[in-house]
Protein backbone atom coordinates (compact mmCIF):
# COMPACT_ATOMS: atom_id res chain seq x y z
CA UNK A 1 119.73 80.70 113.61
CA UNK A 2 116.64 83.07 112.36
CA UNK A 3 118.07 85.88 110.85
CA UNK A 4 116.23 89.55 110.87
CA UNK A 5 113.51 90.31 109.37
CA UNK A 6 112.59 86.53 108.67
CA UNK A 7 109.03 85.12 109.41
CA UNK A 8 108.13 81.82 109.77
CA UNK A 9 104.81 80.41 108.34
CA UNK A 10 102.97 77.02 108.99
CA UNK A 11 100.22 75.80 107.55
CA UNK A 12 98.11 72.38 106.79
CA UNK A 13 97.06 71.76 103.15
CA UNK A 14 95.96 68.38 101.75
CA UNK A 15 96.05 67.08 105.29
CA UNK A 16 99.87 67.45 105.16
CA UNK A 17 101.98 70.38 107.14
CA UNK A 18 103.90 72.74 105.42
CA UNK A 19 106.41 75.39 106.82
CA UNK A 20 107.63 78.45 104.94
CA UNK A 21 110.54 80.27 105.71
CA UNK A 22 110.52 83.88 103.98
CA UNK A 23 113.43 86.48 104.49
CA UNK A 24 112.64 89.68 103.42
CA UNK A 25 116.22 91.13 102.98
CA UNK A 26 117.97 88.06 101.37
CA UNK A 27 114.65 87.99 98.89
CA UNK A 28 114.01 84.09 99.79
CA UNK A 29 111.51 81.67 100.45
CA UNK A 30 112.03 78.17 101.20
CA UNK A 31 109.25 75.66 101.69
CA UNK A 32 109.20 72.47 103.78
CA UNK A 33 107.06 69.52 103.70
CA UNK A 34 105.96 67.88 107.13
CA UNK A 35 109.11 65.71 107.50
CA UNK A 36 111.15 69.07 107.32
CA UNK A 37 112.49 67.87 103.77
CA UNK A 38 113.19 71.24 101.63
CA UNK A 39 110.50 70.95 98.38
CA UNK A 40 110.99 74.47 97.12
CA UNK A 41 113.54 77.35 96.67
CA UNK A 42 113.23 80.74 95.64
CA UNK A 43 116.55 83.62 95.61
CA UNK A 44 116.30 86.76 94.39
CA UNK A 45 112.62 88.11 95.49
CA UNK A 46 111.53 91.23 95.64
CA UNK A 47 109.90 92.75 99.15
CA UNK A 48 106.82 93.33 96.82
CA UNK A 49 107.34 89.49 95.44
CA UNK A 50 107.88 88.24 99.21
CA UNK A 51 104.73 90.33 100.43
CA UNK A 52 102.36 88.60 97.60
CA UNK A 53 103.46 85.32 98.44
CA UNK A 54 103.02 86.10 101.87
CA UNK A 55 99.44 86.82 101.34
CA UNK A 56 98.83 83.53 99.22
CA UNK A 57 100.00 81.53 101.64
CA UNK A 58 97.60 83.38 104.20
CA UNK A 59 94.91 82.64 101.86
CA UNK A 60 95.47 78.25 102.49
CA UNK A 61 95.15 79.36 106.52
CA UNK A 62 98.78 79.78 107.26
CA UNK A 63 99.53 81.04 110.86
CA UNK A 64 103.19 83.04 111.55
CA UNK A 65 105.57 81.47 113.87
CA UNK A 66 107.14 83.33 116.79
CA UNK A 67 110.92 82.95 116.07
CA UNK A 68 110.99 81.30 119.63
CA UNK A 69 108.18 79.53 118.98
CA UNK A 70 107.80 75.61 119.35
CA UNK A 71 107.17 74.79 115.22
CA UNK A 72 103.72 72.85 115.73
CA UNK A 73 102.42 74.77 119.23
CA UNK A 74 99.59 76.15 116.95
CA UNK A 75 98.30 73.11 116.49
């Protein structure tokens, strides 16, 4: 279940899908690769810290997910 204030990120790098799951009160962001194994974990963010990386992953074309959102729609 999606908790509040939680966004959802997708994006395709290295011809491979990635999905990032970033909750703003908990301070967390958890990466996935395309076969929804976890690669990365990160407790104890700041909001500022969450924001930036946020941003970055904007940068590599990363679209946010609808919480009700079929994962791979945008594609």
């Amino acid at each position: 279940m999606i908790q509040k204030n939680t966004n959802i990120w997708i994006w395709i790098q290295n011809d491979k899908i990635f999905k990032a799951i970033l909750n703003h009160d908990e301070g967390t962001i958890r990466i996935f690769d395309e076969n929804d194994n976890l690669i990365y974990k990160r407790t104890g963010l700041s909001r500022f810290h969450i924001k930036q990386i946020e941003n970055t992953i904007i940068q590599y074309g990363a679209k946010r997910l609808d919480t009700h959102a079929e994962p791979f729609k945008f594609l």
